[in-house]
ModelCIF file with pLDDT and N, C-alpha, C, O atoms, coordinates in Angstrom:
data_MODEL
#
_entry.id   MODEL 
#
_entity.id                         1 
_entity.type                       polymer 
_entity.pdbx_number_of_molecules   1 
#
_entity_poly.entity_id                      1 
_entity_poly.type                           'polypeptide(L)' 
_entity_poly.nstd_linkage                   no 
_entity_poly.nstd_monomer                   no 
_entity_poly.pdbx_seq_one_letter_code       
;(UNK)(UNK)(UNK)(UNK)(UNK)(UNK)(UNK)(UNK)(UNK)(UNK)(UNK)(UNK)(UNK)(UNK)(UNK)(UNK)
(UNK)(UNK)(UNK)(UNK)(UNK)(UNK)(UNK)(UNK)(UNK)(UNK)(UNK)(UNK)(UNK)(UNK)(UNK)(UNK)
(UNK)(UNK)(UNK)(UNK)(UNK)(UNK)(UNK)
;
_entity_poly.pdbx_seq_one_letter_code_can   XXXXXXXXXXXXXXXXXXXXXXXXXXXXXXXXXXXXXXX 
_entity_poly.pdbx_strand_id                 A 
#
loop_
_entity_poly_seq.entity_id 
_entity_poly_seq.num 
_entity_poly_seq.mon_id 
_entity_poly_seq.hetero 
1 1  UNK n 
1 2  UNK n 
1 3  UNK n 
1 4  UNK n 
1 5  UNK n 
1 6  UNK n 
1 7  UNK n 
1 8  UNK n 
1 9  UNK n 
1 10 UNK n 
1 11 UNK n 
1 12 UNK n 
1 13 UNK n 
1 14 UNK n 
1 15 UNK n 
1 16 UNK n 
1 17 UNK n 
1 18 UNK n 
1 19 UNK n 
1 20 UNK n 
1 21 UNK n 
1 22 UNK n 
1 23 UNK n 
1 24 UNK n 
1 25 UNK n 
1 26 UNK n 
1 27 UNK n 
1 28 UNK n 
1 29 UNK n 
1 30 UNK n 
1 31 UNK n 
1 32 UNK n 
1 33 UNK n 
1 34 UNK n 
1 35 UNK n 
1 36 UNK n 
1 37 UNK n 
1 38 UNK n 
1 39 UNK n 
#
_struct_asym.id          A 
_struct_asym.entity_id   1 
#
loop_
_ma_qa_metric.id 
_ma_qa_metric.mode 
_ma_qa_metric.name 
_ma_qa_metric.software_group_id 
_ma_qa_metric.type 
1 global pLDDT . pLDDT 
2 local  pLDDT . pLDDT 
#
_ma_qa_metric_global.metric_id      1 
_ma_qa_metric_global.metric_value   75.95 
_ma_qa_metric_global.model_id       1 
_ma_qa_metric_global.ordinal_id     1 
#
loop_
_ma_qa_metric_local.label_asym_id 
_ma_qa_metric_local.label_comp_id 
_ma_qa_metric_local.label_seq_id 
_ma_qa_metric_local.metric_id 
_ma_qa_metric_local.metric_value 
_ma_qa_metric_local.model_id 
_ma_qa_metric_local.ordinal_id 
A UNK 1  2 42.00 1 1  
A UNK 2  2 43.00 1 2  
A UNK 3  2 42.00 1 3  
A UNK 4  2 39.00 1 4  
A UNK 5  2 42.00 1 5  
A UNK 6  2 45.00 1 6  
A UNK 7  2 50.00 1 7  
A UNK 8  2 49.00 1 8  
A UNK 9  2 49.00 1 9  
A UNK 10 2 53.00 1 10 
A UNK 11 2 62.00 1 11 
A UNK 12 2 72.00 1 12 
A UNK 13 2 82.00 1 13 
A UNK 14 2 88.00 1 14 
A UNK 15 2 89.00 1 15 
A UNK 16 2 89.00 1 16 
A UNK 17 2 89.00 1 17 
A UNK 18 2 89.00 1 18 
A UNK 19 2 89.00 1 19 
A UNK 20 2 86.00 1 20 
A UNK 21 2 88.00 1 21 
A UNK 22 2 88.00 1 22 
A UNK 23 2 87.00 1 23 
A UNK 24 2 88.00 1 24 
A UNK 25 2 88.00 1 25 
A UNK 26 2 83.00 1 26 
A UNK 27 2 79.00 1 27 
A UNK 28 2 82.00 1 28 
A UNK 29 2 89.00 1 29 
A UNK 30 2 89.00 1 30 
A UNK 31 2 90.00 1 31 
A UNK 32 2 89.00 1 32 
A UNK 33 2 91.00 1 33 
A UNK 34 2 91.00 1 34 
A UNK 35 2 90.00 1 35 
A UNK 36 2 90.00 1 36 
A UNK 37 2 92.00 1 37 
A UNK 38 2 90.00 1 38 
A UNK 39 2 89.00 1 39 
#
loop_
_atom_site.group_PDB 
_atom_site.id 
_atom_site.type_symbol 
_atom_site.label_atom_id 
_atom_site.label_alt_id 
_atom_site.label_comp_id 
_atom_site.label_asym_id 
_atom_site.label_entity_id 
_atom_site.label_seq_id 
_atom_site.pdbx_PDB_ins_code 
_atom_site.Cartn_x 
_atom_site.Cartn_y 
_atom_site.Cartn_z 
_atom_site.occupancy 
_atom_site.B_iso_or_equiv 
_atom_site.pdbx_formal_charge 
_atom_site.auth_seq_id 
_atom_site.auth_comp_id 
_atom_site.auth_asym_id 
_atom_site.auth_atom_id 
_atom_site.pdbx_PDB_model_num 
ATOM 1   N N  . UNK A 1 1  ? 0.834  -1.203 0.000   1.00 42.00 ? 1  UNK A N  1 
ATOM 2   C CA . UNK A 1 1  ? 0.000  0.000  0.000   1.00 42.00 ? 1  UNK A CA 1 
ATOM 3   C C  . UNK A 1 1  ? 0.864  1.246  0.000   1.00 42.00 ? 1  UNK A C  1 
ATOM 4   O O  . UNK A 1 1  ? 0.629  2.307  -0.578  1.00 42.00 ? 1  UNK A O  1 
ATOM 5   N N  . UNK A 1 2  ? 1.783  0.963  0.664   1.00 43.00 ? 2  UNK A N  1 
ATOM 6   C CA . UNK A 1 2  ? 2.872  2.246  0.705   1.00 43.00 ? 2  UNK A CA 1 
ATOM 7   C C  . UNK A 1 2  ? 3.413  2.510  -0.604  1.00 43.00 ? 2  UNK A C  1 
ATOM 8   O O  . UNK A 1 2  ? 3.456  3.681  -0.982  1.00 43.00 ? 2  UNK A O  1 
ATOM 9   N N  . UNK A 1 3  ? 3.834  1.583  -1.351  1.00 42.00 ? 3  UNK A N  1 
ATOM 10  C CA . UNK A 1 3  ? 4.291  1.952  -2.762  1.00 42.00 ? 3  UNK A CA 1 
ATOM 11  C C  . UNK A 1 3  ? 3.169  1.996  -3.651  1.00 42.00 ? 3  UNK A C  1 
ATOM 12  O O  . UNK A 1 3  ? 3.658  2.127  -4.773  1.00 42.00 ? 3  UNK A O  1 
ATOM 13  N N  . UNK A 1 4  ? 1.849  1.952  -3.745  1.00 39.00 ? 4  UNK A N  1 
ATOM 14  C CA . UNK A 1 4  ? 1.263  2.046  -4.498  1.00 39.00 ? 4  UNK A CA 1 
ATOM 15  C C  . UNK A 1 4  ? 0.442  3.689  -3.930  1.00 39.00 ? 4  UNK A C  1 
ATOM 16  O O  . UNK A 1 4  ? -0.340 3.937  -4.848  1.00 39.00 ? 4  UNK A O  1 
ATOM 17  N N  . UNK A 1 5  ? 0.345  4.559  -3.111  1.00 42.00 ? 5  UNK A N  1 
ATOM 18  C CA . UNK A 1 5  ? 0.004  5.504  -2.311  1.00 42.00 ? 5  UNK A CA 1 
ATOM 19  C C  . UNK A 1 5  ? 0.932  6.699  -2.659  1.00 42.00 ? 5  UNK A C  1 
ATOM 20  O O  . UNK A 1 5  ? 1.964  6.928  -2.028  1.00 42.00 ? 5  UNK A O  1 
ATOM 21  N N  . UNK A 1 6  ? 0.426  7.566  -3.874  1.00 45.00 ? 6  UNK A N  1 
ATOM 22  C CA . UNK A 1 6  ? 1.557  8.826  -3.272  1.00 45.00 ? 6  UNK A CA 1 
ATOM 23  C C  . UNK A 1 6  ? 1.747  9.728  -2.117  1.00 45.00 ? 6  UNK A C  1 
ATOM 24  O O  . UNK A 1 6  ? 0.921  10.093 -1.280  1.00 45.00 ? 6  UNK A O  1 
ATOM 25  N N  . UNK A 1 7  ? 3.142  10.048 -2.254  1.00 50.00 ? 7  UNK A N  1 
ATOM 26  C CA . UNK A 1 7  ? 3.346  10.936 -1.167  1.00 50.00 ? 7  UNK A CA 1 
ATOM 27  C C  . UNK A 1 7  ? 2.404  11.689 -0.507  1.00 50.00 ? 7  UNK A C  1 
ATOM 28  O O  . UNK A 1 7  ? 1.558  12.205 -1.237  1.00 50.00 ? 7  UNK A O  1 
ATOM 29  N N  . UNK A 1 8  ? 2.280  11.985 1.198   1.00 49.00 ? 8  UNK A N  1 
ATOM 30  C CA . UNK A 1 8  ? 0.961  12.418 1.638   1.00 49.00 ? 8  UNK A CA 1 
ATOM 31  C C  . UNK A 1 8  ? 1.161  13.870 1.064   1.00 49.00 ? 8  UNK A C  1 
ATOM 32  O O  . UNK A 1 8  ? 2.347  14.186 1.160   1.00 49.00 ? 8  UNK A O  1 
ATOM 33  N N  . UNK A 1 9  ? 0.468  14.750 0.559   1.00 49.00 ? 9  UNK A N  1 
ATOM 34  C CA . UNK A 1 9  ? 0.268  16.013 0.254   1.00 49.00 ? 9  UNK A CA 1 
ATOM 35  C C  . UNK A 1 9  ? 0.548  16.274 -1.074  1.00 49.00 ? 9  UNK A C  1 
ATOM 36  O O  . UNK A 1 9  ? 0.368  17.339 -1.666  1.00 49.00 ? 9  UNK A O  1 
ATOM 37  N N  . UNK A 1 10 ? 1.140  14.916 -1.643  1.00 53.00 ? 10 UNK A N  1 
ATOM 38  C CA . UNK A 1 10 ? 2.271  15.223 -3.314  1.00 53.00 ? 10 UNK A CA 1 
ATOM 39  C C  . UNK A 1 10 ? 1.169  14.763 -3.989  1.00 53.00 ? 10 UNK A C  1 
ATOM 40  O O  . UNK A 1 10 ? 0.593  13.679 -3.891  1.00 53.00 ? 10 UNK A O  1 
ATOM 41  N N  . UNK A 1 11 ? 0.882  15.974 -4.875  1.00 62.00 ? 11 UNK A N  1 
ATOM 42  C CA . UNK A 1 11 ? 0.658  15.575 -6.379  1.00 62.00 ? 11 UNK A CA 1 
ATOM 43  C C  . UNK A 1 11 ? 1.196  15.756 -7.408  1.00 62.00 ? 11 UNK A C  1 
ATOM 44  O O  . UNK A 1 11 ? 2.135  16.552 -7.412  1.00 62.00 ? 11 UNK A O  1 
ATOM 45  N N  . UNK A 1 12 ? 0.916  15.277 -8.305  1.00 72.00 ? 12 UNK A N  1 
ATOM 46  C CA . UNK A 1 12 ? 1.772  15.455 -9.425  1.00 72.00 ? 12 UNK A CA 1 
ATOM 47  C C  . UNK A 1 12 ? 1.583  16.387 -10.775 1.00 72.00 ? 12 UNK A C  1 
ATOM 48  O O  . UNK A 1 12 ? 0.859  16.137 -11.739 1.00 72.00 ? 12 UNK A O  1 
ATOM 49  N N  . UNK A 1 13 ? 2.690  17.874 -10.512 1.00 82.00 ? 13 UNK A N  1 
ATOM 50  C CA . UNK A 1 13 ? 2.083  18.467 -11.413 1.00 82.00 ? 13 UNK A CA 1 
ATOM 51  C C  . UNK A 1 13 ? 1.543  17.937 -13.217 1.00 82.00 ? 13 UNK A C  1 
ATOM 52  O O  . UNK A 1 13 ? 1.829  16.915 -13.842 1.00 82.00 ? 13 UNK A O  1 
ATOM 53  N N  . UNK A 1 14 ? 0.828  18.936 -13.545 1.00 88.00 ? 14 UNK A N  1 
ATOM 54  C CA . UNK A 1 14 ? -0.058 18.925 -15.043 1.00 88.00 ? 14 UNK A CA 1 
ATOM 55  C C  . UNK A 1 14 ? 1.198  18.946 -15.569 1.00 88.00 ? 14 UNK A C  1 
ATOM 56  O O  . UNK A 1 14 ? 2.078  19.505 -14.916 1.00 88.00 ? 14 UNK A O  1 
ATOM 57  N N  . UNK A 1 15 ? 1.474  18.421 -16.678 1.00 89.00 ? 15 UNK A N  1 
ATOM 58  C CA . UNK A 1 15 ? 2.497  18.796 -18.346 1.00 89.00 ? 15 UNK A CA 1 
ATOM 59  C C  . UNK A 1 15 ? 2.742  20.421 -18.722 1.00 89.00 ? 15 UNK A C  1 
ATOM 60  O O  . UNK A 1 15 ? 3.728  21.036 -19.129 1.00 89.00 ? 15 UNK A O  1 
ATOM 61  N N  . UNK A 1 16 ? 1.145  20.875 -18.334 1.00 89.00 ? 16 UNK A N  1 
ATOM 62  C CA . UNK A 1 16 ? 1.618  22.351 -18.480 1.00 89.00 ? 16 UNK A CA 1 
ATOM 63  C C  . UNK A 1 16 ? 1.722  23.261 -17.545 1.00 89.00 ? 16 UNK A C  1 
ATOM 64  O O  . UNK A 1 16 ? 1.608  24.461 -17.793 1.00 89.00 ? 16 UNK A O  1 
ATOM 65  N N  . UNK A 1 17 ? 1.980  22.722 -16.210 1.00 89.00 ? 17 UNK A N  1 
ATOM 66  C CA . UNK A 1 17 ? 2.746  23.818 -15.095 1.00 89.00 ? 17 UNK A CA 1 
ATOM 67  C C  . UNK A 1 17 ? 4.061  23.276 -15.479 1.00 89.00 ? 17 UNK A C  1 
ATOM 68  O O  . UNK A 1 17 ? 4.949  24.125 -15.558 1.00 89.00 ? 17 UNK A O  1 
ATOM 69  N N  . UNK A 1 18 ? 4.410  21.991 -15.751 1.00 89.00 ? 18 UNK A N  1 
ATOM 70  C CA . UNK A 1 18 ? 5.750  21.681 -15.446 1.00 89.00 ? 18 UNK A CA 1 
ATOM 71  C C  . UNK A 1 18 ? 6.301  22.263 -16.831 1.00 89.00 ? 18 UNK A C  1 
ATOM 72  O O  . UNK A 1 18 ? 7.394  22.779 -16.599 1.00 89.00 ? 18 UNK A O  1 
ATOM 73  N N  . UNK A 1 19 ? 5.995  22.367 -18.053 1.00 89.00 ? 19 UNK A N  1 
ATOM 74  C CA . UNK A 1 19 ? 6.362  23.335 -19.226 1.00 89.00 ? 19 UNK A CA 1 
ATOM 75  C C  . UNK A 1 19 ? 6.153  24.416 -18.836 1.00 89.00 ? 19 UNK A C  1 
ATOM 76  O O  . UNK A 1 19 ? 6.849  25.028 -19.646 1.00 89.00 ? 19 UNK A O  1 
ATOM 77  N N  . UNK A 1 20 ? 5.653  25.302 -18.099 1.00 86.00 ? 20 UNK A N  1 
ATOM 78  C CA . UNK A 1 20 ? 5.757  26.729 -18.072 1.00 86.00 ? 20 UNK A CA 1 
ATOM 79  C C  . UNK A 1 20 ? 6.774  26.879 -16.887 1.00 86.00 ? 20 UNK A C  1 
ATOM 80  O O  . UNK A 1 20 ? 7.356  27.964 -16.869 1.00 86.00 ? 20 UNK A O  1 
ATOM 81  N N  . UNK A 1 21 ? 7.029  26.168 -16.094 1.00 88.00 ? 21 UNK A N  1 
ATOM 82  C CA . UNK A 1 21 ? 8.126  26.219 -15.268 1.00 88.00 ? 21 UNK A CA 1 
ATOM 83  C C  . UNK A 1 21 ? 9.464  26.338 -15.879 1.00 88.00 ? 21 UNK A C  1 
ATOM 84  O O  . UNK A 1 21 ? 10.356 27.108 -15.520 1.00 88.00 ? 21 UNK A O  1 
ATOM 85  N N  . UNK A 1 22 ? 9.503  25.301 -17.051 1.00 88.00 ? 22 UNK A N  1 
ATOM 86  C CA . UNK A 1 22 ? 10.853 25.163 -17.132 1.00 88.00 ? 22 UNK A CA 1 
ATOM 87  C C  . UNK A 1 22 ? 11.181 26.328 -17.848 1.00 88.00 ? 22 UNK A C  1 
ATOM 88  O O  . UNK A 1 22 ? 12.320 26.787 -17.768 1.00 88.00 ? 22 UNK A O  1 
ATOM 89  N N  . UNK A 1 23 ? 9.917  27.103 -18.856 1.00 87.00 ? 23 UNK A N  1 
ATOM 90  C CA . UNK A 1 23 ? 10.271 28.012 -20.051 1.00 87.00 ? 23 UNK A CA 1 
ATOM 91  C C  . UNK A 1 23 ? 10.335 29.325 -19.068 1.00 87.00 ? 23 UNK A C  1 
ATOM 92  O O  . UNK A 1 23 ? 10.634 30.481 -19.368 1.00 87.00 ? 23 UNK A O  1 
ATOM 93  N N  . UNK A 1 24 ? 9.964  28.785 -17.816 1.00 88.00 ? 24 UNK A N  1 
ATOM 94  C CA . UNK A 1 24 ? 10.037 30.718 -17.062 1.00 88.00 ? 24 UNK A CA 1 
ATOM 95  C C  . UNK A 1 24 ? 11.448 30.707 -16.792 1.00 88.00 ? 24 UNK A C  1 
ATOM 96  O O  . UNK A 1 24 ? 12.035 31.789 -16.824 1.00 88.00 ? 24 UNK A O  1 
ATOM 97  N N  . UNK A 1 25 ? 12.334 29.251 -16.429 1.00 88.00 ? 25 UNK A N  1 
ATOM 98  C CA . UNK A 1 25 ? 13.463 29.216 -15.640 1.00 88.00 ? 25 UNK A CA 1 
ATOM 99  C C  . UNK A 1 25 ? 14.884 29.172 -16.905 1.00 88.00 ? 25 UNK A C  1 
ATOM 100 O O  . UNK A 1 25 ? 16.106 29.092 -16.774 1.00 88.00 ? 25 UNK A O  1 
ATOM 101 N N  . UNK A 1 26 ? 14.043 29.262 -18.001 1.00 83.00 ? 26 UNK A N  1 
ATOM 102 C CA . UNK A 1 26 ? 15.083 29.434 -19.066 1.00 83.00 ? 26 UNK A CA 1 
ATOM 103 C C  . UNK A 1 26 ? 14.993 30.265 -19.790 1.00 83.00 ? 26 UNK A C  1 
ATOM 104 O O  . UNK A 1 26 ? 13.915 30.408 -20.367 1.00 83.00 ? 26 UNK A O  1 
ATOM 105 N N  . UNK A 1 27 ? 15.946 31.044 -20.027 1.00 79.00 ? 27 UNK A N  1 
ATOM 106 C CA . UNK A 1 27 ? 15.382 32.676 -21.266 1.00 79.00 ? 27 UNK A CA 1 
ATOM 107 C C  . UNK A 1 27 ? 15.553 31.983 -22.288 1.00 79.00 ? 27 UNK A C  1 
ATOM 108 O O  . UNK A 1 27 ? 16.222 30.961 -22.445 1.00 79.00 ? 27 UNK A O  1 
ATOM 109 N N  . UNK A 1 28 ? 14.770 32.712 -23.164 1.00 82.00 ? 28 UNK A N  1 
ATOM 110 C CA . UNK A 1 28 ? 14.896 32.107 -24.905 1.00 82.00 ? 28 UNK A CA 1 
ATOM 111 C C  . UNK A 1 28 ? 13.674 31.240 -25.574 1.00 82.00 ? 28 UNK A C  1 
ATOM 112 O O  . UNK A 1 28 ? 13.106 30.392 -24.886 1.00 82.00 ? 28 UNK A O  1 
ATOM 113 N N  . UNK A 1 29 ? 13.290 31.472 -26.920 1.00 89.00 ? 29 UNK A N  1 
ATOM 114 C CA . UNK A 1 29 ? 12.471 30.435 -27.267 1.00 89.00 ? 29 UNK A CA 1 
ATOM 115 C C  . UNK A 1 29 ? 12.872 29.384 -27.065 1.00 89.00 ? 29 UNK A C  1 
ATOM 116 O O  . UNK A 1 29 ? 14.074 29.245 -26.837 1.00 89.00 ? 29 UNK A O  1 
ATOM 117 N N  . UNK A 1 30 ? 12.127 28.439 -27.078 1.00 89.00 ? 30 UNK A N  1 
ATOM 118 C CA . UNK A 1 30 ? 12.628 26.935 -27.158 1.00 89.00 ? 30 UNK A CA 1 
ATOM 119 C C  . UNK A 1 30 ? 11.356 25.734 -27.673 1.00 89.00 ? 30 UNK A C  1 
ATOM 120 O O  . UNK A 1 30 ? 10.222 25.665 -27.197 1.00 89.00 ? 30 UNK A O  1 
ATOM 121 N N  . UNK A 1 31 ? 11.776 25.100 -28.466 1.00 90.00 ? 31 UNK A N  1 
ATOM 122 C CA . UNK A 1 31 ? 11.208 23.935 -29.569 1.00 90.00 ? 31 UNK A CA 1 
ATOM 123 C C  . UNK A 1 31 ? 10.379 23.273 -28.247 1.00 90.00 ? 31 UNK A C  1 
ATOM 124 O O  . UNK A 1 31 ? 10.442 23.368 -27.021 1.00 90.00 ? 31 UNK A O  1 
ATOM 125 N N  . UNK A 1 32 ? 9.358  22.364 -29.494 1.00 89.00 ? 32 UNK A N  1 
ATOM 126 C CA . UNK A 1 32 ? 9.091  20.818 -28.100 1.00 89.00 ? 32 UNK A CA 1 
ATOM 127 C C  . UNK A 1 32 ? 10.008 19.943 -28.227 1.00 89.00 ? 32 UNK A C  1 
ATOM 128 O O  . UNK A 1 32 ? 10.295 19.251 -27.250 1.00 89.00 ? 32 UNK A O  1 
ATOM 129 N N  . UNK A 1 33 ? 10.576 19.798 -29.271 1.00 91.00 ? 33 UNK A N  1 
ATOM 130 C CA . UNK A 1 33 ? 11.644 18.888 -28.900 1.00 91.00 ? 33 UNK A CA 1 
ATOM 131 C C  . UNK A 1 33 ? 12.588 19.052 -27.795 1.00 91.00 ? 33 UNK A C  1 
ATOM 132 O O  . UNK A 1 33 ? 12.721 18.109 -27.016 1.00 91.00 ? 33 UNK A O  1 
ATOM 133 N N  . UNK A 1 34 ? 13.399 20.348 -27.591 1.00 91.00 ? 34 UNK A N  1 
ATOM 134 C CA . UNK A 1 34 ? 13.808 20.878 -26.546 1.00 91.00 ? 34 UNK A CA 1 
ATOM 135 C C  . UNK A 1 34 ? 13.509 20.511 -25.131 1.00 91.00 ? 34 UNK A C  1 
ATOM 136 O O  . UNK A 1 34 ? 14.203 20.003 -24.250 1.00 91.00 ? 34 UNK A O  1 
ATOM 137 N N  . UNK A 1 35 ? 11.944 21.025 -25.184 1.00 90.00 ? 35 UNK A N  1 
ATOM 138 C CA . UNK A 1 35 ? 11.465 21.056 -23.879 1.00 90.00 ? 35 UNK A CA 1 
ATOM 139 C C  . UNK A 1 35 ? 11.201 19.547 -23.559 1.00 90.00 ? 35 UNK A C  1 
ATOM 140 O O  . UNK A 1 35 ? 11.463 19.286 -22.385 1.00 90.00 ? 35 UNK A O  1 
ATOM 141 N N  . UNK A 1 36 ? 10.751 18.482 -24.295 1.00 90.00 ? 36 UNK A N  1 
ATOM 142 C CA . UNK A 1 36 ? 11.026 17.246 -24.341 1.00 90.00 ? 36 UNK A CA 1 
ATOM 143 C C  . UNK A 1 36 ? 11.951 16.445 -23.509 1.00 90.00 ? 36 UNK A C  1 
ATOM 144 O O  . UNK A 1 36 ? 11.757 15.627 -22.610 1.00 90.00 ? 36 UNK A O  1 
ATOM 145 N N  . UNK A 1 37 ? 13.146 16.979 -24.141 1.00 92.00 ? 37 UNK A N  1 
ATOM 146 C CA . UNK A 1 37 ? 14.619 16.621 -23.599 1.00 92.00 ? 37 UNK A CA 1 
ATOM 147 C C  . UNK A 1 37 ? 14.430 16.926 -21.864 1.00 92.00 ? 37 UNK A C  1 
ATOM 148 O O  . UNK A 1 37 ? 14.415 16.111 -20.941 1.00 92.00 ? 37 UNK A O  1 
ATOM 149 N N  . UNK A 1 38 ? 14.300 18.391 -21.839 1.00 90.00 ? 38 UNK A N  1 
ATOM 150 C CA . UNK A 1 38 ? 14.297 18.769 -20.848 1.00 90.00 ? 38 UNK A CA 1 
ATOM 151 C C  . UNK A 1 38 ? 14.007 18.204 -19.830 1.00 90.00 ? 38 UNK A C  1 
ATOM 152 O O  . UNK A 1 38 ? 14.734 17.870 -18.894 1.00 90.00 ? 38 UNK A O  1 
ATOM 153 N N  . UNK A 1 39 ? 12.129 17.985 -20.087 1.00 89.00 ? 39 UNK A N  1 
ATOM 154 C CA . UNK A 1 39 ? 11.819 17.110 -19.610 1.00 89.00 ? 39 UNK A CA 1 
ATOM 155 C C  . UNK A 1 39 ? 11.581 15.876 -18.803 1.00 89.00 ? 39 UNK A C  1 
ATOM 156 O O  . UNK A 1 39 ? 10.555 15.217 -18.972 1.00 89.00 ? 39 UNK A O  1 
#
């Protein structure tokens, strides 16, 4: 149950907080392939 249970309070961000995170924490356009990698 413990490994199937996430962390108490953790969820797991959306695709697009975690893409707008990375594009705030990097200057510059950047591809999806890019952000992919990143990823």
């Amino acid at each position: 149950a413990g490994k199937a249970a996430p962390a108490k309070g953790a969820v797991e961000e959306t695709w697009v907080a975690l893409i707008e995170g990375y594009l705030a924490e990097h200057s510059g356009p950047k591809s999806a392939a890019e952000v992919s990698t990143a990823l």
